[in-house]
C-alpha atoms as a PDB file:
ATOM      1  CA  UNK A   1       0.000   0.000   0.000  1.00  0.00           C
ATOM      2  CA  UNK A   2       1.407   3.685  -0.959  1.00  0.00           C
ATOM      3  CA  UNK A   3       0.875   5.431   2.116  1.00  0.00           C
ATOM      4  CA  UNK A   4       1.793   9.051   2.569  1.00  0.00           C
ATOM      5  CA  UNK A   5       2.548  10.532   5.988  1.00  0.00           C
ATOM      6  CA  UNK A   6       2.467  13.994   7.011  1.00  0.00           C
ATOM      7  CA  UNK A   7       4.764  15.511   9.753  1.00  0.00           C
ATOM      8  CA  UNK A   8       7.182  12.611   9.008  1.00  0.00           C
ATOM      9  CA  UNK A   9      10.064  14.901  10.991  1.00  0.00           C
ATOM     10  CA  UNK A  10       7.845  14.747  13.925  1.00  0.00           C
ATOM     11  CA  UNK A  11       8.151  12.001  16.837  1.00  0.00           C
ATOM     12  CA  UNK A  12       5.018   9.921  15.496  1.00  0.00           C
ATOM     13  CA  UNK A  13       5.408  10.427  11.446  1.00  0.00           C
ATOM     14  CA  UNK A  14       8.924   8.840  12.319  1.00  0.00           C
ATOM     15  CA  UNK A  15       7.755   5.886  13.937  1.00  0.00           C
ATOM     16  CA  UNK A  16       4.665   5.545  11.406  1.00  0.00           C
ATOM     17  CA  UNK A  17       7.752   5.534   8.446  1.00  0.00           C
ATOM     18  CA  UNK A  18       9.280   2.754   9.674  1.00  0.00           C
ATOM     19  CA  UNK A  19       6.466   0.628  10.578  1.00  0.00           C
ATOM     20  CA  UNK A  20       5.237   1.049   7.108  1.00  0.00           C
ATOM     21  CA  UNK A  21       8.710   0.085   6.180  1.00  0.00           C
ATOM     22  CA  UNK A  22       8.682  -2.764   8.007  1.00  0.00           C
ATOM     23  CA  UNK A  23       5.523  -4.325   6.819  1.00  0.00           C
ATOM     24  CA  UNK A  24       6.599  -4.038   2.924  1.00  0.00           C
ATOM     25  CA  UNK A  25       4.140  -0.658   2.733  1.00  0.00           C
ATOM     26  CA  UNK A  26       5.395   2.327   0.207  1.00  0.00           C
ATOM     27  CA  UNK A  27       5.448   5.327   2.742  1.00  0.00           C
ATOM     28  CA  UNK A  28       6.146   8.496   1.022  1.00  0.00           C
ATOM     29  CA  UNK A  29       6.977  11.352   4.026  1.00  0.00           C
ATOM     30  CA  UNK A  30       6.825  15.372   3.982  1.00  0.00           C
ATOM     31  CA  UNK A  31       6.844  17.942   5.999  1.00  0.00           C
ATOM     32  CA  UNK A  32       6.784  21.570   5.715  1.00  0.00           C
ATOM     33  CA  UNK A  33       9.135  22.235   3.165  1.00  0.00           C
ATOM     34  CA  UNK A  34       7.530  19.818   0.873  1.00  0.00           C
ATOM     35  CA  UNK A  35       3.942  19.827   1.734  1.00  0.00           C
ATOM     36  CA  UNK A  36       2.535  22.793   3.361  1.00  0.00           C
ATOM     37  CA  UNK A  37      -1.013  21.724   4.863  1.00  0.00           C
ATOM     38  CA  UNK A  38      -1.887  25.504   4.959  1.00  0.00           C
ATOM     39  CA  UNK A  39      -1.802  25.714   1.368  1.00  0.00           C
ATOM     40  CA  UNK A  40      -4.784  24.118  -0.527  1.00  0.00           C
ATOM     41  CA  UNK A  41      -3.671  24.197  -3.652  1.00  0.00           C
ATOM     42  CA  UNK A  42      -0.178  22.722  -2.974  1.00  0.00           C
ATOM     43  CA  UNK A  43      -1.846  19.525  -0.886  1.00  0.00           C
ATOM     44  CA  UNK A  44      -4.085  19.291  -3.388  1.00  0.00           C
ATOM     45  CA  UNK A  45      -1.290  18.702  -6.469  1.00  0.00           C
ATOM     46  CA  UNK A  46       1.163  16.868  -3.765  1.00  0.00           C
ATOM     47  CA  UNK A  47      -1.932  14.253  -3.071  1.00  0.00           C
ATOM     48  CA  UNK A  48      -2.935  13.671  -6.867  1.00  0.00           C
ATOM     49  CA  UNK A  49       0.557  13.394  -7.224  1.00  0.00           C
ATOM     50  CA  UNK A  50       1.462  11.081  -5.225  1.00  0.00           C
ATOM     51  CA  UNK A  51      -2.006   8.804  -5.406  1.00  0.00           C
ATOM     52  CA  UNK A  52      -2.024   7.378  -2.131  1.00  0.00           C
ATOM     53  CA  UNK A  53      -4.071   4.598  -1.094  1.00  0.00           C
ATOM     54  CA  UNK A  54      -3.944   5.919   2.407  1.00  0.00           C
ATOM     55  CA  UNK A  55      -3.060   8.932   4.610  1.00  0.00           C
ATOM     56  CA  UNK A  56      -1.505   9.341   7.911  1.00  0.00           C
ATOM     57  CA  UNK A  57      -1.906  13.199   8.962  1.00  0.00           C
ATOM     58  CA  UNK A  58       0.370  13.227  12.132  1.00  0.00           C
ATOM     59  CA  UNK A  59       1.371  17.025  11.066  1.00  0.00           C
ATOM     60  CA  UNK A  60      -0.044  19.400  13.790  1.00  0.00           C
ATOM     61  CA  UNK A  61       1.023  22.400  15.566  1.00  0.00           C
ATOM     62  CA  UNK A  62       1.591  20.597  19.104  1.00  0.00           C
ATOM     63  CA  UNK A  63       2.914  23.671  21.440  1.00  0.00           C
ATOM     64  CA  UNK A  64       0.343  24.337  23.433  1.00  0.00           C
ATOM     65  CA  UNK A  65       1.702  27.572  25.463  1.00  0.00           C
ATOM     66  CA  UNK A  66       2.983  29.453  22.154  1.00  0.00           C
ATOM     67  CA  UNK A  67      -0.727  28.601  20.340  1.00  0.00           C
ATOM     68  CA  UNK A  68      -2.106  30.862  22.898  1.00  0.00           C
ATOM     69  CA  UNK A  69      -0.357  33.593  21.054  1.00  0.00           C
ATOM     70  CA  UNK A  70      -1.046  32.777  17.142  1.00  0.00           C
ATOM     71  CA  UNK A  71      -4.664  31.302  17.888  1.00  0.00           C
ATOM     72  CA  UNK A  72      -5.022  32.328  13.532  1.00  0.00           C
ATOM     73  CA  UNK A  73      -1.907  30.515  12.872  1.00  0.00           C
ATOM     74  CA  UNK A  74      -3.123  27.297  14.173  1.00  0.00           C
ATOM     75  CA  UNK A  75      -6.114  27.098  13.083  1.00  0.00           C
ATOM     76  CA  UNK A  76      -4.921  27.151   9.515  1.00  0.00           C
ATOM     77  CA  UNK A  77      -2.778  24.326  10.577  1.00  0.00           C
ATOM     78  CA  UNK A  78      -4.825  22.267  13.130  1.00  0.00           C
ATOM     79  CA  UNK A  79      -8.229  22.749  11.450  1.00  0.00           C
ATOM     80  CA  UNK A  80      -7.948  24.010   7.511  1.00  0.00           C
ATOM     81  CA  UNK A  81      -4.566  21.507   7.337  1.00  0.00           C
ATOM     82  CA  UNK A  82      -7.206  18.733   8.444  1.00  0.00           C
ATOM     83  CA  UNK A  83      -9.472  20.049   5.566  1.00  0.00           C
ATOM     84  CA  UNK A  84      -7.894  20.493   2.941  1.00  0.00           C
ATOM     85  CA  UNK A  85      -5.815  16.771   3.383  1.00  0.00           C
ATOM     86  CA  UNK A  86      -9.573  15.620   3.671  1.00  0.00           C
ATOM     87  CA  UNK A  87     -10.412  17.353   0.438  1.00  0.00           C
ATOM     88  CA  UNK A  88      -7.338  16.048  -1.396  1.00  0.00           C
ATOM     89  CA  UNK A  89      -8.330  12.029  -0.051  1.00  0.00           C
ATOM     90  CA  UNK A  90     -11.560  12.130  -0.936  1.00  0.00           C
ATOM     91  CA  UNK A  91     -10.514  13.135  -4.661  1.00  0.00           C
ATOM     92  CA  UNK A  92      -8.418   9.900  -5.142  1.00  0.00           C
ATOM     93  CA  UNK A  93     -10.547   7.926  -3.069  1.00  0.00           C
ATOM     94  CA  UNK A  94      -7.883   7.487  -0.103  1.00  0.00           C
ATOM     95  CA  UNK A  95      -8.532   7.039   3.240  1.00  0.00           C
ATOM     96  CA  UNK A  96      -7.538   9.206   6.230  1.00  0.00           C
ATOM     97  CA  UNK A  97      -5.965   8.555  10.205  1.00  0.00           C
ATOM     98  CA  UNK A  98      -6.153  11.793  11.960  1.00  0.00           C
ATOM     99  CA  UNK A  99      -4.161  12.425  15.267  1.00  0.00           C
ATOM    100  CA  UNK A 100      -6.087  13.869  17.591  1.00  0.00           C
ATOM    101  CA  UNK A 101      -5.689  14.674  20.770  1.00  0.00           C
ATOM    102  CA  UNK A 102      -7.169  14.235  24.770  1.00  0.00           C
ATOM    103  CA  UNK A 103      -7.244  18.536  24.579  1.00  0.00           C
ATOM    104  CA  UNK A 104     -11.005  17.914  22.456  1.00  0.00           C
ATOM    105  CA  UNK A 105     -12.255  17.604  26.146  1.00  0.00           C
ATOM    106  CA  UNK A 106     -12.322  19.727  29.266  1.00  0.00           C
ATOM    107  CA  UNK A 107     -10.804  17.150  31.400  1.00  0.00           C
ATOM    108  CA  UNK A 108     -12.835  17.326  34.702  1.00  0.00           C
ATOM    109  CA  UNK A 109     -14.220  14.316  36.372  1.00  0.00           C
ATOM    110  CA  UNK A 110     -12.024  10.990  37.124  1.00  0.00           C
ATOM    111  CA  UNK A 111     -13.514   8.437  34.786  1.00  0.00           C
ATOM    112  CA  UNK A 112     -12.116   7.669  30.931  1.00  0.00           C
ATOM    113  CA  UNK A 113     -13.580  10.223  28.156  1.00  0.00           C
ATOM    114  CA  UNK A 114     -15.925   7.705  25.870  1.00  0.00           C
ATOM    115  CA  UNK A 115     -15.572   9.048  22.275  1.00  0.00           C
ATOM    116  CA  UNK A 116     -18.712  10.280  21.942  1.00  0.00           C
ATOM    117  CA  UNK A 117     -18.538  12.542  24.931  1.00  0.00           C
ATOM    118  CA  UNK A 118     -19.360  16.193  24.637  1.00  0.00           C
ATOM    119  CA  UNK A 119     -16.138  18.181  23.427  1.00  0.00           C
ATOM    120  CA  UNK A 120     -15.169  21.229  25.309  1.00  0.00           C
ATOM    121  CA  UNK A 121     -11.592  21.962  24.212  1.00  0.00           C
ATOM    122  CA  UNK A 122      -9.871  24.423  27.039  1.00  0.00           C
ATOM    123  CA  UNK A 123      -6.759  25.858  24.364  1.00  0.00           C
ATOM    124  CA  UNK A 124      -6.455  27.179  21.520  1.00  0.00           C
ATOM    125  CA  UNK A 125      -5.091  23.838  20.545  1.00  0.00           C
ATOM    126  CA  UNK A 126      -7.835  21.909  22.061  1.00  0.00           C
ATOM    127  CA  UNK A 127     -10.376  23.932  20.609  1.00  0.00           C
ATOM    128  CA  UNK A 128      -8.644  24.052  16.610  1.00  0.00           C
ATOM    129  CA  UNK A 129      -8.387  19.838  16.627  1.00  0.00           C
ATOM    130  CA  UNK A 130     -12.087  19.682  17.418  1.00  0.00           C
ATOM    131  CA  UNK A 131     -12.529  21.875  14.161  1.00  0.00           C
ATOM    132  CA  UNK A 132     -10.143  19.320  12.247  1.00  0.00           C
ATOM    133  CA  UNK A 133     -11.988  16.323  13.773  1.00  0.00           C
ATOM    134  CA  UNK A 134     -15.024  18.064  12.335  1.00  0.00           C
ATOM    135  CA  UNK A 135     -13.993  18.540   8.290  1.00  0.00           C
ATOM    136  CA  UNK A 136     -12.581  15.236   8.373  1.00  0.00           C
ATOM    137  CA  UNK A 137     -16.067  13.633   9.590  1.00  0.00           C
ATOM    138  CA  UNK A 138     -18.040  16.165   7.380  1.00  0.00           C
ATOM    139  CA  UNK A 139     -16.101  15.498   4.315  1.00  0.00           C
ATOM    140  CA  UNK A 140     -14.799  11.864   4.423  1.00  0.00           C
ATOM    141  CA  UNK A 141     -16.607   8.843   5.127  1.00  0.00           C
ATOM    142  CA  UNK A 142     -13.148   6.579   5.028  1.00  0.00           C
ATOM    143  CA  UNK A 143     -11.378   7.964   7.961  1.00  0.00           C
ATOM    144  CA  UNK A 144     -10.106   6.922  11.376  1.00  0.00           C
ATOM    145  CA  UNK A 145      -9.910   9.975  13.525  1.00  0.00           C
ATOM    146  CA  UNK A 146      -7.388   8.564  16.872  1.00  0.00           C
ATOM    147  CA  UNK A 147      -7.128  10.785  19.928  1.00  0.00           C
ATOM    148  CA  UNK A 148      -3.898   9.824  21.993  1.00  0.00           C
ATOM    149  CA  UNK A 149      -1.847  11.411  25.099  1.00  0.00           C
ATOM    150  CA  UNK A 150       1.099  12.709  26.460  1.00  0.00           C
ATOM    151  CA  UNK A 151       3.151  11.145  23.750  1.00  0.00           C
ATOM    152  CA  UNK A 152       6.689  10.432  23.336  1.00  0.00           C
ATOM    153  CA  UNK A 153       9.119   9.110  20.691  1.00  0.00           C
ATOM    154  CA  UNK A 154      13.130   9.361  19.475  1.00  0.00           C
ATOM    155  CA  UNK A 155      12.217  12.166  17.092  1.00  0.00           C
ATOM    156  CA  UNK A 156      11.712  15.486  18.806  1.00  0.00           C
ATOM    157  CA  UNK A 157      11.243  16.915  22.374  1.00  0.00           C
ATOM    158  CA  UNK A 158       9.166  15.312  24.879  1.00  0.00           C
ATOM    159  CA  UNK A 159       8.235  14.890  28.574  1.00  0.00           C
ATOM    160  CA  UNK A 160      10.476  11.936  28.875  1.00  0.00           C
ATOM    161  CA  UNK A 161      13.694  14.029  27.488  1.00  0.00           C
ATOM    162  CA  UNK A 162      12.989  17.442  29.525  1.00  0.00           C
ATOM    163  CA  UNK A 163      13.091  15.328  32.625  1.00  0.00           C
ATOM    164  CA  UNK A 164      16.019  13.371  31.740  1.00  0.00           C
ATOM    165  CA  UNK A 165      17.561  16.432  30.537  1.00  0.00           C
ATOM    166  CA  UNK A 166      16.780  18.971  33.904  1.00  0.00           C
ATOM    167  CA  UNK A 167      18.303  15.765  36.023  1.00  0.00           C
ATOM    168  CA  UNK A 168      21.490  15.890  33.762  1.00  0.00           C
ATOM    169  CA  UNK A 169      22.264  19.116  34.057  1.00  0.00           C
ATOM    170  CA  UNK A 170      22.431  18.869  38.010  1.00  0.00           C
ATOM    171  CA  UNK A 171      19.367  19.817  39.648  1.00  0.00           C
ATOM    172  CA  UNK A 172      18.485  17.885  42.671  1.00  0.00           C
ATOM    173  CA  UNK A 173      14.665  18.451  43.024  1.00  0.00           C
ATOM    174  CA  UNK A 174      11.583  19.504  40.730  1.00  0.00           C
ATOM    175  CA  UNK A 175       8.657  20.760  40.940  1.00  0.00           C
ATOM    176  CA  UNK A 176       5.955  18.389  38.513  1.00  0.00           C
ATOM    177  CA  UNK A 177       2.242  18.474  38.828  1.00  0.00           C
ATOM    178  CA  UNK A 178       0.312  15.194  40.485  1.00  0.00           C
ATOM    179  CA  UNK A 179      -3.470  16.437  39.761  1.00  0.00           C
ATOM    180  CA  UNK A 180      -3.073  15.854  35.898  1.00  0.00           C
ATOM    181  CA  UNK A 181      -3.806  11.767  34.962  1.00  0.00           C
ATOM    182  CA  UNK A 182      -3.031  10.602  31.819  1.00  0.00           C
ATOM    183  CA  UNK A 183      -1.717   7.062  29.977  1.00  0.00           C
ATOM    184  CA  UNK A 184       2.193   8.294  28.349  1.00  0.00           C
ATOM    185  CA  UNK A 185       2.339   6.683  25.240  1.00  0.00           C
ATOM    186  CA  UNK A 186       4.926   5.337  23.083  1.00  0.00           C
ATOM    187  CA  UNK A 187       5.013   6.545  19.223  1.00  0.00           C
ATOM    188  CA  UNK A 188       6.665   3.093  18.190  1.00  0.00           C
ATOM    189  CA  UNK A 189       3.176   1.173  19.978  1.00  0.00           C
ATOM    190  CA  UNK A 190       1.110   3.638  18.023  1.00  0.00           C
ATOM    191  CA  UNK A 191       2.651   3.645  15.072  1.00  0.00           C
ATOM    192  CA  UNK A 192       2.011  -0.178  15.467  1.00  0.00           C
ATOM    193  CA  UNK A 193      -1.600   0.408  15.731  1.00  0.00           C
ATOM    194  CA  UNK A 194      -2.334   3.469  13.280  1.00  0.00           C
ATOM    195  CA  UNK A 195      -0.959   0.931  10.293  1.00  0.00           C
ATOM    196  CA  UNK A 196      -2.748  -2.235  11.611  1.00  0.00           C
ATOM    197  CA  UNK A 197      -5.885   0.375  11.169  1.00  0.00           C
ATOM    198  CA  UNK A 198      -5.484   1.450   7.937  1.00  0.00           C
ATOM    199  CA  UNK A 199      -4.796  -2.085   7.088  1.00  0.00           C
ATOM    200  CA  UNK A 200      -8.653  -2.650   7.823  1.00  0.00           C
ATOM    201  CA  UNK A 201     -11.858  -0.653   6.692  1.00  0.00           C
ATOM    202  CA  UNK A 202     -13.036  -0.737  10.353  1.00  0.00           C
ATOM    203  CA  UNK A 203     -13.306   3.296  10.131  1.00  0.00           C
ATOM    204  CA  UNK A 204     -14.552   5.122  13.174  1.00  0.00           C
ATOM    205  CA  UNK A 205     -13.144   7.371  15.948  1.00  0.00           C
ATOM    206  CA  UNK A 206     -10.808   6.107  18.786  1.00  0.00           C
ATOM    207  CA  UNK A 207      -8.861   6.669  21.953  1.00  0.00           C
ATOM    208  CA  UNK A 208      -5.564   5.039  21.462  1.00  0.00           C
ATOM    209  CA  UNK A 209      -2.942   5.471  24.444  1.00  0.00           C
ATOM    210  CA  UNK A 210      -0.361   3.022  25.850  1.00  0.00           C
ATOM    211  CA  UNK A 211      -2.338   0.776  28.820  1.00  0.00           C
ATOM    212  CA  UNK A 212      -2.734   2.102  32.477  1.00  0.00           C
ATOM    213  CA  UNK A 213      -2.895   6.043  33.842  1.00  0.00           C
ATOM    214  CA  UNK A 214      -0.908   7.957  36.404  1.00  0.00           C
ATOM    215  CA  UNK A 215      -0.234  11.634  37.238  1.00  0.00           C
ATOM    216  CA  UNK A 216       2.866  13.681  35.530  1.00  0.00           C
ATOM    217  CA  UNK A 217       4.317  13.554  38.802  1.00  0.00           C
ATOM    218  CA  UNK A 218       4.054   9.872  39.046  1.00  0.00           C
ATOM    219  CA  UNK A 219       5.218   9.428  35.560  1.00  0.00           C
ATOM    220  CA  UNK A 220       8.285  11.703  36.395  1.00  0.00           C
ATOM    221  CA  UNK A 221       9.098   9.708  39.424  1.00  0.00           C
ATOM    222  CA  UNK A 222       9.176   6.360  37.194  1.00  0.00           C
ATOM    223  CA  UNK A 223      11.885   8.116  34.399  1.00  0.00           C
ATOM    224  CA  UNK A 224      13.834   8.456  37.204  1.00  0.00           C
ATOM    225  CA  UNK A 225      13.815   5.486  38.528  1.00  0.00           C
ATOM    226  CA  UNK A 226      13.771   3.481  35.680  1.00  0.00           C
ATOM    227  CA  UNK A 227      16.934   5.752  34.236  1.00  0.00           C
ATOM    228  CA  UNK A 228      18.907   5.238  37.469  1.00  0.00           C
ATOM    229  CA  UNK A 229      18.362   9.435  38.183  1.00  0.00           C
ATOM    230  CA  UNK A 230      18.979  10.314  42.059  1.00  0.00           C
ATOM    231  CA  UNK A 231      16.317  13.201  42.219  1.00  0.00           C
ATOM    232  CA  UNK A 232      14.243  14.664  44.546  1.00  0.00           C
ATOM    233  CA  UNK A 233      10.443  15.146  42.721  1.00  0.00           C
ATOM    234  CA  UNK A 234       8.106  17.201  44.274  1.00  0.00           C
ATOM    235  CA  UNK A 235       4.069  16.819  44.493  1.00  0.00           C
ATOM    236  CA  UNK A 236       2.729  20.111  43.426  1.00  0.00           C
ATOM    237  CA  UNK A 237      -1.227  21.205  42.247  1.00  0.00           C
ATOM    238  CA  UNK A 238      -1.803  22.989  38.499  1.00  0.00           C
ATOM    239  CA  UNK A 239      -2.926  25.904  40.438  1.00  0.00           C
ATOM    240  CA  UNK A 240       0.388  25.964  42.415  1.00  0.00           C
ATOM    241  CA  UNK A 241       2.573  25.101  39.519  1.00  0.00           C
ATOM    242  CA  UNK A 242       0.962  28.181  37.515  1.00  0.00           C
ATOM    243  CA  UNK A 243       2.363  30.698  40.356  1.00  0.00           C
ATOM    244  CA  UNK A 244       5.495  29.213  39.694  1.00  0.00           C
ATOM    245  CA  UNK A 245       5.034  29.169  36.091  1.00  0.00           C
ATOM    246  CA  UNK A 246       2.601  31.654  34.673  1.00  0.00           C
ATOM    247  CA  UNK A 247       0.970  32.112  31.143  1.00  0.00           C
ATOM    248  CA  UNK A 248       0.093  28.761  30.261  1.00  0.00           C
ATOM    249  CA  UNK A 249      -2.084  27.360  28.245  1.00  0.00           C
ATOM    250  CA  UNK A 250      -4.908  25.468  30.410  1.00  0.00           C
ATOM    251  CA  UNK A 251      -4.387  21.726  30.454  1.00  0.00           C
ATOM    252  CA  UNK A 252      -7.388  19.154  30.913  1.00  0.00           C
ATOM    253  CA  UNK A 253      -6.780  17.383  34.550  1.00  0.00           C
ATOM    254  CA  UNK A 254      -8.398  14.081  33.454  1.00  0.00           C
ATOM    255  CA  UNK A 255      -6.822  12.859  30.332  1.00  0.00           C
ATOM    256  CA  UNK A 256      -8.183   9.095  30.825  1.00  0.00           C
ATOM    257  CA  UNK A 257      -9.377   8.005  27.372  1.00  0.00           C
ATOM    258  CA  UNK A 258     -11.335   4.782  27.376  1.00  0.00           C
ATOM    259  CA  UNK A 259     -10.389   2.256  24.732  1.00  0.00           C
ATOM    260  CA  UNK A 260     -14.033   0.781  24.242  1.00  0.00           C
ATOM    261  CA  UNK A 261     -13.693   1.305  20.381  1.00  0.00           C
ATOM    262  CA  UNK A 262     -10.696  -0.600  19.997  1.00  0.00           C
ATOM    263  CA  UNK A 263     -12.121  -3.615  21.571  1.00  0.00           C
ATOM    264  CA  UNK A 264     -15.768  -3.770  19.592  1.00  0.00           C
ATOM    265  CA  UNK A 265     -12.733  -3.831  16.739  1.00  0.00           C
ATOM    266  CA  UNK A 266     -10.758  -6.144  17.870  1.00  0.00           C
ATOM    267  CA  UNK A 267      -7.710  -4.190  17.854  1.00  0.00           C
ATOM    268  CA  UNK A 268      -4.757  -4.937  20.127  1.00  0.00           C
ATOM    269  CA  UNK A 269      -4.343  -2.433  23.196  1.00  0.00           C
ATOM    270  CA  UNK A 270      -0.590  -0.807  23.379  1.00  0.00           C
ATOM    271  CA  UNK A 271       1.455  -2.144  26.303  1.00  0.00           C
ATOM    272  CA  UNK A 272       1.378  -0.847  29.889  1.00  0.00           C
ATOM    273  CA  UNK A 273       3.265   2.972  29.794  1.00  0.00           C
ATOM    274  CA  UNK A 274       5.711   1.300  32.029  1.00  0.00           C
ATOM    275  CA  UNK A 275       6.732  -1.618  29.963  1.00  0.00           C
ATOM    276  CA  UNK A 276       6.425   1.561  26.800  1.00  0.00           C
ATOM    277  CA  UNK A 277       8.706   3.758  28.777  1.00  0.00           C
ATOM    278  CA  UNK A 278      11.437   1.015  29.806  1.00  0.00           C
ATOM    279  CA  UNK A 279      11.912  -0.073  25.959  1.00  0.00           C
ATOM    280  CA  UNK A 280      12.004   3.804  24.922  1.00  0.00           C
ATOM    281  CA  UNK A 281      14.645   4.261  27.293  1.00  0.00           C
ATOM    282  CA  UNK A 282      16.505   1.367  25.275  1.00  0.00           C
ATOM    283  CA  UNK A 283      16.116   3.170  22.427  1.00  0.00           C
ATOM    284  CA  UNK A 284      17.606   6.407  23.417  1.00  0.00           C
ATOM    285  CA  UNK A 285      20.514   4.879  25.265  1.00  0.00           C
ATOM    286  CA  UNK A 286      19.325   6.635  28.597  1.00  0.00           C
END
């Protein structure tokens, strides 16, 4: 299968490349300077182009603080990119994964997020992949639109690395937040997943996250200790982390997806986040 993959420089697009790859798929990747989603017309030529049979649209503009600032800027790329790579699939007939994200909701309450519940993005970026979740529905009928969390991969900077990076340069206690519960999730396990999807016509929205939840704090405590790091990690609220550190964007506290979808489909769950985090570690020699 021709597949083409958007945001291939990114931490997921990587991963998606080479399990393609590795299943005898064609993946053609681009990013920016090859494809940019913003631009209709471009997407529109690079698709017919190209005439894939599928399309993985991991491109997104992920940082959340600085989206706050250009809310214009990404919603051409989080919504109208979504649109117009919609547009382009349905002219050759191609079907469409979209990465979304656990920022659709509002993040209150303690229990997973079913896909169908109501969607009350907080952020700008919240708020701008509920738009692209809602072109690609509108205009495709061959799409699988997957929300994930807190994800982390070789490619690109990430939770894992910032810790792993503060400890190496010599500080000997943090500050990390223990009201925000989420599943971490490795972009090799869903890479894994995103191809064994568009190997299938089982189209449909899902939550797709590594097994198993915890709090940052909780899931800074376990880099640690899995990496061998002798550091002191404190419990703090959101509220007292944002005197500390002001001007953020606001974050949902409940980022528990539930993975009822993928089972009525008979799609493998990813690993526990623990198992995901110690083979990640592995991989980046930490």
């Amino acid at each position: 299968m021709r597949v083409l993959i958007t945001g291939v420089k990114g931490q997921l697009g990587y991963d998606v490349v080479k399990e393609l790859t590795r299943r005898g798929h064609e993946p053609i990747g681009v990013d920016v300077d090859d494809m940019d989603i913003t631009d209709e017309n471009q997407v529109r030529e690079a698709v017919r182009s190209i005439m894939p049979a599928a399309v993985i649209h991991c491109a997104a503009w992920t940082a959340v603080d600085k989206a706050e600032q250009y809310p214009e800027k990404v919603y051409e790329v989080n919504a109208l990119g979504a649109k117009y790579i919609a547009e382009a699939c349905k002219s050759v007939d191609a079907k469409m994964a979209f990465i979304s994200t656990d920022y659709v909701f509002e993040g209150t309450g303690e229990t997973p997020y079913a896909v169908t519940d109501e969607r009350k993005g907080l952020s700008v970026y919240g708020k701008t992949k509920i738009q692209g979740e809602d072109f690609v529905t509108e205009i495709l009928d061959k799409y699988y639109i997957v929300r994930t969390t807190w994800v982390f991969g070789i490619n690109g900077g990430n939770f894992v690395k910032t810790m792993l990076k503060l400890a190496d340069s010599g500080k000997t206690e943090l500050n990390v937040v223990n009201d925000q519960i989420g599943s971490p999730t490795y972009t090799v396990d869903l890479a894994r997943l995103l191809v064994d999807m568009i190997e299938t016509d089982k189209y449909g929205v899902y939550h797709a996250t590594n097994d198993g939840y915890c709090s940052c704090y909780e899931f800074a405590c376990e880099i640690f200790k899995q990496a061998g790091k002798q550091i002191n990690v404190n419990p703090v609220t959101t509220e007292e982390y944002l005197k500390i550190v002001p001007q953020q964007a606001k974050r949902p506290l409940n980022s528990r997806l539930s993975k009822s979808e993928l089972d009525i489909a008979k799609f493998a769950h990813l690993p526990d986040w623990r198992d995901a985090l110690s083979r990640y570690l592995k991989e980046i020699g930490a």
